[in-house]
PDB file of N, CA and C in Angstrom:
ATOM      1  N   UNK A   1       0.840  -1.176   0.000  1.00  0.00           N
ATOM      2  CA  UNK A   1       0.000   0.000   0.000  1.00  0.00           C
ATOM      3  C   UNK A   1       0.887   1.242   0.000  1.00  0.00           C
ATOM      4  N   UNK A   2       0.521   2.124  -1.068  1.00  0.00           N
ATOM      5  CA  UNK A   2       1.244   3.415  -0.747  1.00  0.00           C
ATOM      6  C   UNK A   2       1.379   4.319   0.559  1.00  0.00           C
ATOM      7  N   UNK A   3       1.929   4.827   0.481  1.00  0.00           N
ATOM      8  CA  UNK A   3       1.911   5.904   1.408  1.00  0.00           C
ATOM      9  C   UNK A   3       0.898   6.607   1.421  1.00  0.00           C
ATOM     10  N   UNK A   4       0.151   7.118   0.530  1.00  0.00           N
ATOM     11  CA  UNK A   4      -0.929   8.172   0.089  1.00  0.00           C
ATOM     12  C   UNK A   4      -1.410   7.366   1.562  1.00  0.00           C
ATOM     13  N   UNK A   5      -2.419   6.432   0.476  1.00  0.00           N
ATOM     14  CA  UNK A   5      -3.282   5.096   1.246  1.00  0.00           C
ATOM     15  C   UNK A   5      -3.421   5.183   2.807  1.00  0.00           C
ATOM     16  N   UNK A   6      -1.545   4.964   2.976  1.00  0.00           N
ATOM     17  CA  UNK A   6      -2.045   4.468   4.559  1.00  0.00           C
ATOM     18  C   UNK A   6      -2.130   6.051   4.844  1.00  0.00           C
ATOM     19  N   UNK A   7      -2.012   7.146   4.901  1.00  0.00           N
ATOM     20  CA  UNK A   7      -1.956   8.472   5.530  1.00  0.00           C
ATOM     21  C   UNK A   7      -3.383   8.728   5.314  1.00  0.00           C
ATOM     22  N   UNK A   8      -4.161   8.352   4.843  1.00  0.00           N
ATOM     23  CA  UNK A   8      -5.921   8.443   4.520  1.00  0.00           C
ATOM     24  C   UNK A   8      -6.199   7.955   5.333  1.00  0.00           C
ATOM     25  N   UNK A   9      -6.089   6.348   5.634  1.00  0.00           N
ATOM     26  CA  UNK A   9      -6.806   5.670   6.612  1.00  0.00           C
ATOM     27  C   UNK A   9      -6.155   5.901   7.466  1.00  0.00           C
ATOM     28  N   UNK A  10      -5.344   6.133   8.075  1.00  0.00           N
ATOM     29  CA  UNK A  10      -4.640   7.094   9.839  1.00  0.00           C
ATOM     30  C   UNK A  10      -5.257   7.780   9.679  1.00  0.00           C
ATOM     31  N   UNK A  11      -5.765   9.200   9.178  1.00  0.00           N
ATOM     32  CA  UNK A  11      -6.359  10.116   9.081  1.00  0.00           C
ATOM     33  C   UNK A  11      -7.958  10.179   9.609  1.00  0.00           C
ATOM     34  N   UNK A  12      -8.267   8.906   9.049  1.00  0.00           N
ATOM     35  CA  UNK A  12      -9.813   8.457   9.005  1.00  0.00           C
ATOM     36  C   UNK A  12      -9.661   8.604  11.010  1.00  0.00           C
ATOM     37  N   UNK A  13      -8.879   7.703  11.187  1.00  0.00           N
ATOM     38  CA  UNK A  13      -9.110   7.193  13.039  1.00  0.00           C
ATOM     39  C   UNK A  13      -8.934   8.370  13.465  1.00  0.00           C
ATOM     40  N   UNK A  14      -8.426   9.737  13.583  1.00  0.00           N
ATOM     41  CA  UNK A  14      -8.435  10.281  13.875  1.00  0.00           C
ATOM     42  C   UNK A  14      -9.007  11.631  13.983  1.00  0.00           C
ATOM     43  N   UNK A  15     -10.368  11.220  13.069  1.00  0.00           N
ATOM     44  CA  UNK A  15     -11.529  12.670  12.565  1.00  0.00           C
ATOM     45  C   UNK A  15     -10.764  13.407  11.490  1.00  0.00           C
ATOM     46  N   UNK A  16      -9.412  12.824  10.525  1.00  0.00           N
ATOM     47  CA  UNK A  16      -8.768  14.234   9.628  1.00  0.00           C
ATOM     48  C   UNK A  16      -8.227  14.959  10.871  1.00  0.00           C
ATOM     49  N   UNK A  17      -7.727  14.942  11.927  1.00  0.00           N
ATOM     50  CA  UNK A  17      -6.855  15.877  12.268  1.00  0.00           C
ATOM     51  C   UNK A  17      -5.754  15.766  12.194  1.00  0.00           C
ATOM     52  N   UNK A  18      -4.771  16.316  11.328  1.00  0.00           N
ATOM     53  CA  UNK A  18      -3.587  16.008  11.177  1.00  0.00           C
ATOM     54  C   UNK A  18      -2.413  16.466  12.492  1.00  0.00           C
ATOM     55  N   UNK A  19      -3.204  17.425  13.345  1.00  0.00           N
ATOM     56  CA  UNK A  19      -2.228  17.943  14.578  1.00  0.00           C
ATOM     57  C   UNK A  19      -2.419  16.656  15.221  1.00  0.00           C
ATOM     58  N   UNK A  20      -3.220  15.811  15.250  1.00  0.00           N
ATOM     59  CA  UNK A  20      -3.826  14.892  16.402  1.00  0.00           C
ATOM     60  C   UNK A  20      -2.580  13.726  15.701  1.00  0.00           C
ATOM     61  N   UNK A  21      -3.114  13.204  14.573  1.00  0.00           N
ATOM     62  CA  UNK A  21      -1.734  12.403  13.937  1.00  0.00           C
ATOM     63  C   UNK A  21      -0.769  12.399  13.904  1.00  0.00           C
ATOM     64  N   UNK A  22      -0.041  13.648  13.771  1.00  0.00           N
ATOM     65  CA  UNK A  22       1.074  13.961  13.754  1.00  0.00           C
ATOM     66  C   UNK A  22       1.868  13.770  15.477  1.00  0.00           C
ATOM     67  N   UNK A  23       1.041  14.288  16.260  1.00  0.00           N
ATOM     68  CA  UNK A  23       1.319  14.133  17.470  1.00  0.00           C
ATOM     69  C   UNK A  23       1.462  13.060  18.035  1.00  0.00           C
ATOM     70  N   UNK A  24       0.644  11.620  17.239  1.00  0.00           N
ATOM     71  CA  UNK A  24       0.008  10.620  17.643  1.00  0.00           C
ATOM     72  C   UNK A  24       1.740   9.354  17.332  1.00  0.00           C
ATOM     73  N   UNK A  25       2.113   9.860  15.662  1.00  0.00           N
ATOM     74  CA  UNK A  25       2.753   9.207  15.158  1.00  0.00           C
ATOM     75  C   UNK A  25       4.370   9.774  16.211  1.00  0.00           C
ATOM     76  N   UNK A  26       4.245  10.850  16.485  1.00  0.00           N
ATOM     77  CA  UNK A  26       5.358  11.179  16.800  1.00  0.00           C
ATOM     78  C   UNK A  26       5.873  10.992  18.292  1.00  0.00           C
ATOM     79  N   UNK A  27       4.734  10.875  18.907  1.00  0.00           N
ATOM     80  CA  UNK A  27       5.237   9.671  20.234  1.00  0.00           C
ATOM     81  C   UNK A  27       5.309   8.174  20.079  1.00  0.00           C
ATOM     82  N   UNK A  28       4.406   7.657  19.278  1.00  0.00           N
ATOM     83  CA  UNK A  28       4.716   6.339  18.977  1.00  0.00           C
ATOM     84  C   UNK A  28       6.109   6.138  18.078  1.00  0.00           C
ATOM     85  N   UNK A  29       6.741   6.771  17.268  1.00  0.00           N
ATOM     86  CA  UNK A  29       7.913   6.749  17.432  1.00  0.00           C
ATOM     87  C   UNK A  29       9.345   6.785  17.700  1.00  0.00           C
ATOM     88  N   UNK A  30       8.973   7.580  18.548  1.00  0.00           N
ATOM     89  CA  UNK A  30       9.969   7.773  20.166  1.00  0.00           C
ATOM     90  C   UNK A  30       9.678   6.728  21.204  1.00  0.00           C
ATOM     91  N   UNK A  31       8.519   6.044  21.297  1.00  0.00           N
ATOM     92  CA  UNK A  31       8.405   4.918  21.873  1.00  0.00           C
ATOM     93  C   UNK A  31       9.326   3.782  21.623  1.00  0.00           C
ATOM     94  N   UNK A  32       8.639   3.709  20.045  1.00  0.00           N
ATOM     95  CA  UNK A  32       9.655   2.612  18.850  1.00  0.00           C
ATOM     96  C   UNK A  32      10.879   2.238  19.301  1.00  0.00           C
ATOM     97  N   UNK A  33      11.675   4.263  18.853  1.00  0.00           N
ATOM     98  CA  UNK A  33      12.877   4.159  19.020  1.00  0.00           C
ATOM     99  C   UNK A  33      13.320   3.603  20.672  1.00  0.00           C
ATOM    100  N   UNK A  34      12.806   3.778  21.596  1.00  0.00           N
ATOM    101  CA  UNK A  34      13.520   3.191  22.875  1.00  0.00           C
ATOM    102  C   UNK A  34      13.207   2.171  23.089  1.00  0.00           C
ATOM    103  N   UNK A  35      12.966   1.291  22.321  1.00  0.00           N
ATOM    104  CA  UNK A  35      12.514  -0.198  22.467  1.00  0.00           C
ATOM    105  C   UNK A  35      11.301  -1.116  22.104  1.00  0.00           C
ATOM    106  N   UNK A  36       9.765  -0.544  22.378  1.00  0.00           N
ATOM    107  CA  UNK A  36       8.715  -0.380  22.120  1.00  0.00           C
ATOM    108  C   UNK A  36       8.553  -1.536  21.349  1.00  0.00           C
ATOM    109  N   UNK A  37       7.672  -2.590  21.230  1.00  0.00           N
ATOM    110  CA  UNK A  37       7.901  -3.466  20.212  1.00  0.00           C
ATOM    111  C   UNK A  37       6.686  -3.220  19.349  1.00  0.00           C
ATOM    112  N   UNK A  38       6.829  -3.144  18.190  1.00  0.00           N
ATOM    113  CA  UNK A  38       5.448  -2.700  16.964  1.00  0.00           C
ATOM    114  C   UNK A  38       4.552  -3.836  16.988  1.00  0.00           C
ATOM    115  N   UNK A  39       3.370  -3.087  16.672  1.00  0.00           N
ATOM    116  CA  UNK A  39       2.159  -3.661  17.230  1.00  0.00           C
ATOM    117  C   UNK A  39       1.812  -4.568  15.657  1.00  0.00           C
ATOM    118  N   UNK A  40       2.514  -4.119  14.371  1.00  0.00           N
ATOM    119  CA  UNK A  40       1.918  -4.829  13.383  1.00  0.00           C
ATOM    120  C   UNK A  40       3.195  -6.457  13.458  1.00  0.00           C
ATOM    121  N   UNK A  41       1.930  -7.334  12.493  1.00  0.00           N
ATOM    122  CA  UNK A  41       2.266  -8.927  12.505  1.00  0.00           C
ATOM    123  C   UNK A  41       3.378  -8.712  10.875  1.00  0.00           C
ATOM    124  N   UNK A  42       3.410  -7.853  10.204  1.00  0.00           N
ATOM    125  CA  UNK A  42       4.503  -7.813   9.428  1.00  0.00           C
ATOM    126  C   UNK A  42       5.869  -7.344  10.098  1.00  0.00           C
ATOM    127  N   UNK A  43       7.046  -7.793   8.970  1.00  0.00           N
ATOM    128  CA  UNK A  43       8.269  -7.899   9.478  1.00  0.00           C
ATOM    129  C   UNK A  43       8.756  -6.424   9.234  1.00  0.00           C
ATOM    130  N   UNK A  44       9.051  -5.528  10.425  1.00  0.00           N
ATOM    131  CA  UNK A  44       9.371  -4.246  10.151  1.00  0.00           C
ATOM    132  C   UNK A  44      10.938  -3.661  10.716  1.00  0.00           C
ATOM    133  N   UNK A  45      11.192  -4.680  10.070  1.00  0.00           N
ATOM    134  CA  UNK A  45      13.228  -4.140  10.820  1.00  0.00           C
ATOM    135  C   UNK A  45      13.521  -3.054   9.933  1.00  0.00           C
ATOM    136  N   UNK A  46      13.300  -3.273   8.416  1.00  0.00           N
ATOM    137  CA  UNK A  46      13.361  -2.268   7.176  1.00  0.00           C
ATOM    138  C   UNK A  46      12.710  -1.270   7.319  1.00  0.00           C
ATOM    139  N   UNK A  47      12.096  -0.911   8.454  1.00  0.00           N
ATOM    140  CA  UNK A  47      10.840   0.795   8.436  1.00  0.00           C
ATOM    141  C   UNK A  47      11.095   1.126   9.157  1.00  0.00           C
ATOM    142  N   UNK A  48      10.767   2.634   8.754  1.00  0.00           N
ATOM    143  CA  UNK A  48      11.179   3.817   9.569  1.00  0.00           C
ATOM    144  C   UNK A  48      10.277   3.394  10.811  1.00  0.00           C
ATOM    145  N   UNK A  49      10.323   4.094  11.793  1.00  0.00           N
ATOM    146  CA  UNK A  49       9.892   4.471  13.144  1.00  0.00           C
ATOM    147  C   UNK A  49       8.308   5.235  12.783  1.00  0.00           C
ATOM    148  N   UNK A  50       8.426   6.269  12.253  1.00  0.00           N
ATOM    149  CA  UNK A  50       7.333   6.773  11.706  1.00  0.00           C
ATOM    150  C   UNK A  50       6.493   6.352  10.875  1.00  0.00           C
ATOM    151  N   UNK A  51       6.862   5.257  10.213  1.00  0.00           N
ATOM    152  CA  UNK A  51       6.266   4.659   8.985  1.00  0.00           C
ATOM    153  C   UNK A  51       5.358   3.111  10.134  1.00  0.00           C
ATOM    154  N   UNK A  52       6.212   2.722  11.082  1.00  0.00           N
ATOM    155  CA  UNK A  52       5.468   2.074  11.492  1.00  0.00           C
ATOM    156  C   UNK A  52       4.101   2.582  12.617  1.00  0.00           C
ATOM    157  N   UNK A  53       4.472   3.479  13.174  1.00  0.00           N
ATOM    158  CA  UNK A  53       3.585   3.896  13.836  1.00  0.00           C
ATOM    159  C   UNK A  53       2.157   4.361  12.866  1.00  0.00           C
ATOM    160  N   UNK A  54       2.727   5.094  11.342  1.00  0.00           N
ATOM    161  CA  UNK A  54       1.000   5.239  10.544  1.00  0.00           C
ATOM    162  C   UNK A  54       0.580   4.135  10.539  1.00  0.00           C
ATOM    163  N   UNK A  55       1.144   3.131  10.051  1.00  0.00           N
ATOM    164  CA  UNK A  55       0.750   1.592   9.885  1.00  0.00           C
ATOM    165  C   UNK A  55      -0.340   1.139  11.285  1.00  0.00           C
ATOM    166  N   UNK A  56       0.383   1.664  12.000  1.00  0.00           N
ATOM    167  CA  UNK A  56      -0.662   0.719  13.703  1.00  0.00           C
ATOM    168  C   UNK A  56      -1.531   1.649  13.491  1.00  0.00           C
ATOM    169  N   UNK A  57      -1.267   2.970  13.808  1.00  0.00           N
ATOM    170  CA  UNK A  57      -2.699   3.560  13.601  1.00  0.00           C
ATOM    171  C   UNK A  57      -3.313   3.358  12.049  1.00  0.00           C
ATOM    172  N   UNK A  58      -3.061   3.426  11.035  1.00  0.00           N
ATOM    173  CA  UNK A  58      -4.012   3.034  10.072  1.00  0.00           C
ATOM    174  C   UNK A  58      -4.701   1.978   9.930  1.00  0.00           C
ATOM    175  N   UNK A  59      -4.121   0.833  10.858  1.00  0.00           N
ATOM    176  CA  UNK A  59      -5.107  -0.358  10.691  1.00  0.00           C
ATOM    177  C   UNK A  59      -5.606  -0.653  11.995  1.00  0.00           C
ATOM    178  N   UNK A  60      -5.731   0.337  13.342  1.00  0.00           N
ATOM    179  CA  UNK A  60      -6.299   0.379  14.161  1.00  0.00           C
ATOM    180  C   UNK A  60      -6.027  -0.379  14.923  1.00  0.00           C
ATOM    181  N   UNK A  61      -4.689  -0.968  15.136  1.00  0.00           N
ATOM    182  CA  UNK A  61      -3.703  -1.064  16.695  1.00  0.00           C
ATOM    183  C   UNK A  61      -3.508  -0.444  17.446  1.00  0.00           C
ATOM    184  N   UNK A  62      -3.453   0.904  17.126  1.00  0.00           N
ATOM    185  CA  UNK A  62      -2.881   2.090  18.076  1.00  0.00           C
ATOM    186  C   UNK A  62      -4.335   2.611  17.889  1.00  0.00           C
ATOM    187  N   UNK A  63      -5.083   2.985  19.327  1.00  0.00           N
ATOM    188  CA  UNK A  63      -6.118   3.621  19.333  1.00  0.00           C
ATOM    189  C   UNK A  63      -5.673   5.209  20.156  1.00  0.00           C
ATOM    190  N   UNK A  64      -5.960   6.061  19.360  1.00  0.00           N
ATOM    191  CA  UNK A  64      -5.738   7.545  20.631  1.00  0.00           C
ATOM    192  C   UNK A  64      -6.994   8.197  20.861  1.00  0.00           C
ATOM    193  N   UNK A  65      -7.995   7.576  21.350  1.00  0.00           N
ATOM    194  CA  UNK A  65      -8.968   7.880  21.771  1.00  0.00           C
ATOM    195  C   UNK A  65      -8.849   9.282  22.336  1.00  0.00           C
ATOM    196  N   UNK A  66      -8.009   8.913  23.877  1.00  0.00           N
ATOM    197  CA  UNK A  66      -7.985  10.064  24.729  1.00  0.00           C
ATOM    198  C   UNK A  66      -7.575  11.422  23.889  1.00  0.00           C
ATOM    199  N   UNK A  67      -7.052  11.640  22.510  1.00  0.00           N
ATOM    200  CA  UNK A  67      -6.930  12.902  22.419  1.00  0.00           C
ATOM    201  C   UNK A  67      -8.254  13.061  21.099  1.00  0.00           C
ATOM    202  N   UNK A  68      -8.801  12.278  20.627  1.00  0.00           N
ATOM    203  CA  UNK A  68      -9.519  12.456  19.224  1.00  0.00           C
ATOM    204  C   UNK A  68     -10.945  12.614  20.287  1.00  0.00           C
ATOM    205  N   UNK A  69     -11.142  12.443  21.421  1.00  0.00           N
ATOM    206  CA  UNK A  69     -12.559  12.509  22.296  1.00  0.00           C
ATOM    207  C   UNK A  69     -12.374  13.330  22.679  1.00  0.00           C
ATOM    208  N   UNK A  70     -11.309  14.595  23.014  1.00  0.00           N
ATOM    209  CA  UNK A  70     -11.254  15.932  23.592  1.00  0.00           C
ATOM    210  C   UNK A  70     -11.754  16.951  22.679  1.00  0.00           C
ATOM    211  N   UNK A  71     -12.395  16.574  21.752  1.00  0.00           N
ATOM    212  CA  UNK A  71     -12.591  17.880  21.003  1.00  0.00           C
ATOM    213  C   UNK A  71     -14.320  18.391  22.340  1.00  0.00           C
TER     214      UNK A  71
END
């Protein structure tokens, strides 16, 4: 799946807010990086940090409720 693709469906879980995503992806990959083990069943030694975190949230591993329910 392209990139486009998965940045649509992350987008979707999160109402289109891209501050909310961006924020979302960017602790889950500071997580990553200190160890964190990725939530998807594909083999991701080859991906970025950021690339895996759209992935969990685009297919709805990573839920961020607590900030997409504060509106």
């Amino acid at each position: 799946m392209r990139l486009e693709e998965r940045m649509s469906r992350a987008l979707e879980r999160v109402n289109n807010d891209r501050y909310i995503l961006s924020l979302a992806v960017g602790q889950r990959a500071d997580e990553l990086s200190k160890g964190a083990k990725p939530l998807l069943e594909k083999n991701t030694q080859n991906m970025k940090y950021t690339d895996i975190a759209i992935d969990e949230i685009a297919n709805g591993l990573l839920v961020i409720d607590s900030l997409v329910n504060k509106k």
